[in-house]
Protein backbone atom coordinates (compact mmCIF):
# COMPACT_ATOMS: atom_id res chain seq x y z
CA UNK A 1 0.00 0.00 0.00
CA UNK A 2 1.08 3.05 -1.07
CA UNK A 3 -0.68 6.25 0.38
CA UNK A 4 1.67 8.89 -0.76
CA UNK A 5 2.23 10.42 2.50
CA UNK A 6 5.76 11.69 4.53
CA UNK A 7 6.67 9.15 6.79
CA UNK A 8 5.67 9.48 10.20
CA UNK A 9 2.71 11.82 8.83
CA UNK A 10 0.15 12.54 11.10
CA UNK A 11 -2.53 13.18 8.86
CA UNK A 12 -3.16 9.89 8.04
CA UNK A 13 -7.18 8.87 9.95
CA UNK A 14 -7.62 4.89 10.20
CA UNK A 15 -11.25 3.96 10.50
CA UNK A 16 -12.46 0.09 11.37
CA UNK A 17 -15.14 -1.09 8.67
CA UNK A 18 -16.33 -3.66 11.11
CA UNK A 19 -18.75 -6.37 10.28
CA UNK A 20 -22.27 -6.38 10.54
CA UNK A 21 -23.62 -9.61 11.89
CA UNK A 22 -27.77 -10.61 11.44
CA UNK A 23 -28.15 -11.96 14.60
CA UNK A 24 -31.87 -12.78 13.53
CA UNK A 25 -33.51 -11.41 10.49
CA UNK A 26 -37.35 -11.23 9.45
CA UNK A 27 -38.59 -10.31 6.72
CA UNK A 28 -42.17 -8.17 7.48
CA UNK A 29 -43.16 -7.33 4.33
CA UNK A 30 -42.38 -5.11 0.67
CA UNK A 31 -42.80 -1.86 -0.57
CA UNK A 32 -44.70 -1.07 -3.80
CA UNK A 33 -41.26 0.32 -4.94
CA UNK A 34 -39.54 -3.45 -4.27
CA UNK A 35 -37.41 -2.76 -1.25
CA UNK A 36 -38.34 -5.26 1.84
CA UNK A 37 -39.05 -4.38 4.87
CA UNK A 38 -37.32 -6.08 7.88
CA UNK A 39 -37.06 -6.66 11.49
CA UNK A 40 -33.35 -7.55 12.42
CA UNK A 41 -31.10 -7.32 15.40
CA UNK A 42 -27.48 -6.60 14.18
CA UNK A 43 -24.13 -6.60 16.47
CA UNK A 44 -20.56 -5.39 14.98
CA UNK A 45 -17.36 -7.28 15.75
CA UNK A 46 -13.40 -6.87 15.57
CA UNK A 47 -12.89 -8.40 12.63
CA UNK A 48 -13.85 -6.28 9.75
CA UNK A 49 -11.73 -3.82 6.86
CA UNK A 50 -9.96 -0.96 7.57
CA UNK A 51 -10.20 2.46 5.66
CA UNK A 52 -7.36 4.95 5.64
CA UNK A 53 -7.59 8.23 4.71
CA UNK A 54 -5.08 11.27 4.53
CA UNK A 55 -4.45 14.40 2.32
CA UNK A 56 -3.03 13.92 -1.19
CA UNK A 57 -1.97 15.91 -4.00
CA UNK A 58 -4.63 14.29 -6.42
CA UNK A 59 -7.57 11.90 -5.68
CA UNK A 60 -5.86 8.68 -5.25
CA UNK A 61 -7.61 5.05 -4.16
CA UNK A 62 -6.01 1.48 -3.54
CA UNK A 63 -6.96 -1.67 -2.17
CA UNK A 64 -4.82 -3.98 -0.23
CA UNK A 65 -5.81 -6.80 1.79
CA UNK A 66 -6.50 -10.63 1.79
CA UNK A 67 -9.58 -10.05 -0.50
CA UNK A 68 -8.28 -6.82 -2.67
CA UNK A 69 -7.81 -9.02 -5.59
CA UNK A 70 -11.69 -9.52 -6.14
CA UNK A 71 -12.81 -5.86 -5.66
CA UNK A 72 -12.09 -3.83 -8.87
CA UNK A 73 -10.84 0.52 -8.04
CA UNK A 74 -13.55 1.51 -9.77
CA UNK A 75 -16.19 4.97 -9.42
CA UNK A 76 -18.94 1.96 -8.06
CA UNK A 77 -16.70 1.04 -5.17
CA UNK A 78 -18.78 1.84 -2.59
CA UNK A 79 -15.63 3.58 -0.98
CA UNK A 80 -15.39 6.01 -3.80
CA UNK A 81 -19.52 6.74 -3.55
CA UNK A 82 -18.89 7.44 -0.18
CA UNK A 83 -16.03 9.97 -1.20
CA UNK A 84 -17.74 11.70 -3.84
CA UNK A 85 -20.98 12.26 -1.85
CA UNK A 86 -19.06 13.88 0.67
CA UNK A 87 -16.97 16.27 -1.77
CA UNK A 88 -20.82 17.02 -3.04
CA UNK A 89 -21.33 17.82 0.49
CA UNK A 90 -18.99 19.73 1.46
CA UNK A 91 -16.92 20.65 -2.08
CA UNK A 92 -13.81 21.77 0.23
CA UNK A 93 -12.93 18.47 0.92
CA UNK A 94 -9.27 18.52 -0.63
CA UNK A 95 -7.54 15.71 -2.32
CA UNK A 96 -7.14 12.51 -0.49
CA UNK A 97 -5.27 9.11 -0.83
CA UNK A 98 -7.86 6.46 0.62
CA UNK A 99 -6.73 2.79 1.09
CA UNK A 100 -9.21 -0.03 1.56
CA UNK A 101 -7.83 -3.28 3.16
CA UNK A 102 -10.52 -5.72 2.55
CA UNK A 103 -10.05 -8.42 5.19
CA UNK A 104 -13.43 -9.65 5.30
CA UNK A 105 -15.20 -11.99 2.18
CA UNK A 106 -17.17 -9.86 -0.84
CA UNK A 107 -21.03 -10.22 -1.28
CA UNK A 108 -21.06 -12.03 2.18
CA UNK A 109 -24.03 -10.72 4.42
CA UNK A 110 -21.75 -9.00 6.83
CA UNK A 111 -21.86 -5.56 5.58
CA UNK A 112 -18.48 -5.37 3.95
CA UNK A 113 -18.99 -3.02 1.60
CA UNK A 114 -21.52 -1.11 3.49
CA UNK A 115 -19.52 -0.84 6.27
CA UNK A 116 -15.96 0.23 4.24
CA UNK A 117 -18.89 3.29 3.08
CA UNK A 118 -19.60 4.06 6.38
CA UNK A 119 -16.17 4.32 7.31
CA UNK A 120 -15.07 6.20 4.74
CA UNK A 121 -17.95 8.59 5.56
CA UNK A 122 -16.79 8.91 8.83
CA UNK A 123 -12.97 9.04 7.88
CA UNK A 124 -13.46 12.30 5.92
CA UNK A 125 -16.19 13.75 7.91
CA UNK A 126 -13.58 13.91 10.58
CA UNK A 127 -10.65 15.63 8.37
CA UNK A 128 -13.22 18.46 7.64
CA UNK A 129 -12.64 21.97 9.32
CA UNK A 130 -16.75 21.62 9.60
CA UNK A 131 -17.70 18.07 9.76
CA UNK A 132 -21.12 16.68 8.75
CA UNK A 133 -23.67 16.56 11.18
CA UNK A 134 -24.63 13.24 12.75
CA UNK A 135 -28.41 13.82 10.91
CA UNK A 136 -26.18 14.75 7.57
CA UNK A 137 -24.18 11.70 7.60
CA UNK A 138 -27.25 9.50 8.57
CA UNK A 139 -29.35 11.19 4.91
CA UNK A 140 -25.70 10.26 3.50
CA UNK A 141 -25.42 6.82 4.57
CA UNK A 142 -28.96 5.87 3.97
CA UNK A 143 -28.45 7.58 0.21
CA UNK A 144 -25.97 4.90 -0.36
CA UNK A 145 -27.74 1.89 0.48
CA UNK A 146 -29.96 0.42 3.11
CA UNK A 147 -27.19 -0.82 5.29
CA UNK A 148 -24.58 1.91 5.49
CA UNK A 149 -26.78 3.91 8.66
CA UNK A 150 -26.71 0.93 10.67
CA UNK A 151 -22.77 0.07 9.79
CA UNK A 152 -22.37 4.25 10.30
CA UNK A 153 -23.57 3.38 14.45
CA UNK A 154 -21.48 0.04 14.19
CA UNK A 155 -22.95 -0.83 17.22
CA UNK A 156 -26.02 -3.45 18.52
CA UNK A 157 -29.11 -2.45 16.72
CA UNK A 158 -32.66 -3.55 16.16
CA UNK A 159 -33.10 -2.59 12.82
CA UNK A 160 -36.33 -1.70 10.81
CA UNK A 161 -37.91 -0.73 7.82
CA UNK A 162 -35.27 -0.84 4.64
CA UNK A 163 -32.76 -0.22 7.20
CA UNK A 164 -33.55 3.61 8.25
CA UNK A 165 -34.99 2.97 11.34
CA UNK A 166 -32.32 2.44 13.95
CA UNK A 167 -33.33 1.89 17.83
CA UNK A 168 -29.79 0.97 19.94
CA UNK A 169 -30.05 -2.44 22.09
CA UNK A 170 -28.44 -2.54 25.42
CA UNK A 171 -27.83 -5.13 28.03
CA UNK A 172 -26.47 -7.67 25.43
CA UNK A 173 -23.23 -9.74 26.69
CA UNK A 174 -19.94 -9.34 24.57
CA UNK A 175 -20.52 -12.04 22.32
CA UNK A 176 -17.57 -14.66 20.85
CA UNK A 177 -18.28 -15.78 17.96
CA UNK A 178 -16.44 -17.25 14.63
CA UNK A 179 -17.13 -16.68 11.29
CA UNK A 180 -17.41 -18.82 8.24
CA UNK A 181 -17.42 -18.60 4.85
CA UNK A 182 -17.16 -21.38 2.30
CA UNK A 183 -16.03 -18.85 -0.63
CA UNK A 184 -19.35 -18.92 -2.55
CA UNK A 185 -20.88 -15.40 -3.28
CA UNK A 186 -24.89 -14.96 -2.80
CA UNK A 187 -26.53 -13.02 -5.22
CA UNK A 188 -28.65 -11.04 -2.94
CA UNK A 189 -31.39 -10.04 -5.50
CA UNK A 190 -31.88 -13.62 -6.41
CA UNK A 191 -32.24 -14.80 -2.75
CA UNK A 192 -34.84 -12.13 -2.13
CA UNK A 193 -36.42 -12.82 -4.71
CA UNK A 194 -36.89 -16.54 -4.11
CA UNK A 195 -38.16 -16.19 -0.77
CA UNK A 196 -41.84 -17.43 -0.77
CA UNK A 197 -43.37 -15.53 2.05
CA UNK A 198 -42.74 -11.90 2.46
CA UNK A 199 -45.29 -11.43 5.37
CA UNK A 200 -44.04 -12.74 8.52
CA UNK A 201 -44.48 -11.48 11.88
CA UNK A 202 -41.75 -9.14 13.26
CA UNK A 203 -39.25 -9.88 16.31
CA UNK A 204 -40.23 -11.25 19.66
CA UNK A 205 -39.70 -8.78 22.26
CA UNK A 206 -36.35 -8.03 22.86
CA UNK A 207 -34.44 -9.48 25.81
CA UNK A 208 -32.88 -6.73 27.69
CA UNK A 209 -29.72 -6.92 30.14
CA UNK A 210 -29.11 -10.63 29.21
CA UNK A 211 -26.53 -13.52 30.08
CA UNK A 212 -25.12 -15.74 27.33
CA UNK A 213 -27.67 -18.62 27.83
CA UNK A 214 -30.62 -16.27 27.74
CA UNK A 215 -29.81 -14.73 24.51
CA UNK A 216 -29.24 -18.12 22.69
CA UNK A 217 -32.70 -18.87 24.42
CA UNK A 218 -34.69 -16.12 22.87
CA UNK A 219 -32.44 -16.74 18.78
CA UNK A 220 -33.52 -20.20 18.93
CA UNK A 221 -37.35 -18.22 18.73
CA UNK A 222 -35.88 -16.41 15.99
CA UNK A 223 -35.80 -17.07 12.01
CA UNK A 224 -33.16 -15.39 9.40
CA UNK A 225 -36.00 -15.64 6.43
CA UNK A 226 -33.07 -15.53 3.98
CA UNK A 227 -31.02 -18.65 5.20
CA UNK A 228 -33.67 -21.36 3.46
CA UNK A 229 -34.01 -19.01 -0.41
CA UNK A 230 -29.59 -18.66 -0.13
CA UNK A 231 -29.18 -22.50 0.95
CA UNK A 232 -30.75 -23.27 -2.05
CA UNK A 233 -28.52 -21.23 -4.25
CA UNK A 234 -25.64 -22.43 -1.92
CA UNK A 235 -25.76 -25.27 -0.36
CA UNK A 236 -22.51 -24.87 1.32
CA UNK A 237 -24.24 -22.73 3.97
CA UNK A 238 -25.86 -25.58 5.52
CA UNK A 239 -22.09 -27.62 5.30
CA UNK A 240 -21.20 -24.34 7.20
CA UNK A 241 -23.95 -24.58 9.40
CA UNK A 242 -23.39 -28.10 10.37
CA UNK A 243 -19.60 -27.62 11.02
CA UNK A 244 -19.84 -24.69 12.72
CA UNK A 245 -22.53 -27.20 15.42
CA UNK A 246 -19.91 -29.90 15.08
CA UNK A 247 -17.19 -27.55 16.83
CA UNK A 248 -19.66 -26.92 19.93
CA UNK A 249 -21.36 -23.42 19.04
CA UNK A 250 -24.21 -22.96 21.10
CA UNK A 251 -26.04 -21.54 18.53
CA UNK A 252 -25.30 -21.29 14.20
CA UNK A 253 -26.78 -19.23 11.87
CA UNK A 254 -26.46 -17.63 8.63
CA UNK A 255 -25.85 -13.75 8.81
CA UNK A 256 -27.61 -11.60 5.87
CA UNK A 257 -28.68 -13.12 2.54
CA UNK A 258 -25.34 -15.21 3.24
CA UNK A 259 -23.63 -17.01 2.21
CA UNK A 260 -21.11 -16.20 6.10
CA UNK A 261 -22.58 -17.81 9.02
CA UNK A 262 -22.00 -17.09 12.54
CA UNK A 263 -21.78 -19.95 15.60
CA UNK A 264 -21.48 -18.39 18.86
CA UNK A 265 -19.49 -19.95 21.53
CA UNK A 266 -19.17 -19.15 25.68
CA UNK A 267 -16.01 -17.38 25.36
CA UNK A 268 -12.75 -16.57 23.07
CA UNK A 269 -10.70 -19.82 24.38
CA UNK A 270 -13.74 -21.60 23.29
CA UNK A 271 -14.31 -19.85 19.74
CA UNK A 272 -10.38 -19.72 19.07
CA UNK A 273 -10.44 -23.68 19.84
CA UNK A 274 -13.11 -23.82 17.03
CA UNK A 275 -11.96 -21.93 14.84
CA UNK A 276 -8.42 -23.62 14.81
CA UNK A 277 -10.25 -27.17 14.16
CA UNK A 278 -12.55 -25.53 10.96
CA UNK A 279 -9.82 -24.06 9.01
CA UNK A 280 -8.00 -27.21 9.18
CA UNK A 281 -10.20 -29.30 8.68
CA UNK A 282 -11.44 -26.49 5.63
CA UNK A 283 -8.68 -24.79 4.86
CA UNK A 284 -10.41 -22.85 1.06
CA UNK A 285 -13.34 -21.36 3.96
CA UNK A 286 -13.09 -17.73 5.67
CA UNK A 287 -12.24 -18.66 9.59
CA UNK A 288 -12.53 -15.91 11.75
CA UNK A 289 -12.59 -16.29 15.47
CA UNK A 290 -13.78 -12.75 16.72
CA UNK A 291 -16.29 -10.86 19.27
CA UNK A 292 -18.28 -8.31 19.15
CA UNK A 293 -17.77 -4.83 20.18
């Protein structure tokens, strides 16, 4: 990576693109214009991307990273969106180098992309002599798809409507949890569109100041809608599904419209132990021990 800067510069802003995990996911219904409308309850975690940012003498992007190689530098990089909305915003925004290390999987249901926009917002909102507002950068996030706001708060969320309406959940534990992904991508359009029943009843009431135990209690009452329509696309999400149960989560589920899937474990030693036995034993699969934050 190469951000043109001095060495030692101190201009250079680091933001964590962390990723967004479905804990549960209902789908409540669709808009005359197509969008769905949903009921979901989304934590963020440690693993994720990272954006950096810092002044340049000409507009300058690169992508680095264990997943760089799939993303193309192009004007629909979400990264670049994000960038040019806020020079729109606020045209003073000078020149800047931005590097995206993409550590997490591409079309995965975790919010990668969403969440390297929201970063990126927040990156050179922060470099301005006037930064955006928190209501400006929410209208900016939500102008760039329905799940940059929610990646924008990067923190636990029950999430409704196309993704505008955020309400923060507290009392939820620090949750350890590993990620997998069996290197398929999802086409989310197609998985939405295959699902069968758009109508389905919204959340149970949310638990509030919970242990562990209780909160696996109250997902096993819980659906992701999207995990049956993106199984059949990919049916590596169940083989996911079924390892991740094999190496003693206490609960496994797909996150998103896939195709990652979460198993959540009683704590780190316990994940890390997992996690170490799945990428062994499926060494081509995205293993990530991780919690959330």
């Amino acid at each position: 990576m190469n951000l043109h800067l001095p060495a030692g510069d101190a201009a250079l802003v680091t933001e964590h693109a962390a990723a967004k995990i479905n804990l549960a996911l209902h789908i409540t219904g669709q808009r005359d214009d197509g969008y769905h409308l949903l009921d979901t309850l989304v934590v963020f975690t440690q693993a994720g991307d990272t954006i950096r940012a810092a002044p340049s003498d000409e507009d300058r992007f690169t992508l680095s990273g264990q997943f760089a190689s799939i993303l193309q530098a192009d004007a629909d990089n979400l990264v670049l969106r994000a960038r040019d909305l806020i020079r729109q915003l606020r045209p003073e925004l000078p020149p800047v180098a931005l590097d995206l290390e993409k550590s997490l999987p591409v079309a995965s249901g975790i919010g990668g992309g969403s969440a390297d926009a929201a970063a990126t917002l927040r990156a050179l909102s922060g470099m301005l002599d006037a930064p955006l507002s928190e209501a400006e950068l929410s209208v900016a996030a939500l102008s760039l798809g329905a799940d940059v706001p929610m990646c924008l708060a990067s923190h636990p969320l029950r999430v409704r409507g196309i993704g505008e309406s955020l309400a923060p959940v507290r009392g939820l534990p620090v949750l350890h949890m590993v990620l997998v992904n069996p290197g398929m991508a999802v086409s989310t359009p197609t998985v939405f569109g295959s699902l069968l029943e758009k109508q389905n009843a919204p959340l149970p009431e949310l638990p509030g100041n919970v242990a562990f135990s209780d909160l696996v209690d109250w997902l096993r009452k819980t659906r992701n809608d999207l995990q049956h329509p993106a199984s059949v696309q990919v049916p590596q999400i169940g083989q996911a599904i079924s390892a991740l149960d094999a190496a003693g989560a206490a609960f496994s589920r797909m996150s998103g419209s896939g195709a990652t899937c979460f198993g959540l474990f009683p704590d780190a030693t316990a994940a890390q132990a997992a996690a170490r036995s799945l990428a062994s034993r499926s060494p081509a699969w995205y293993v990530k021990a991780t919690q959330t934050i």
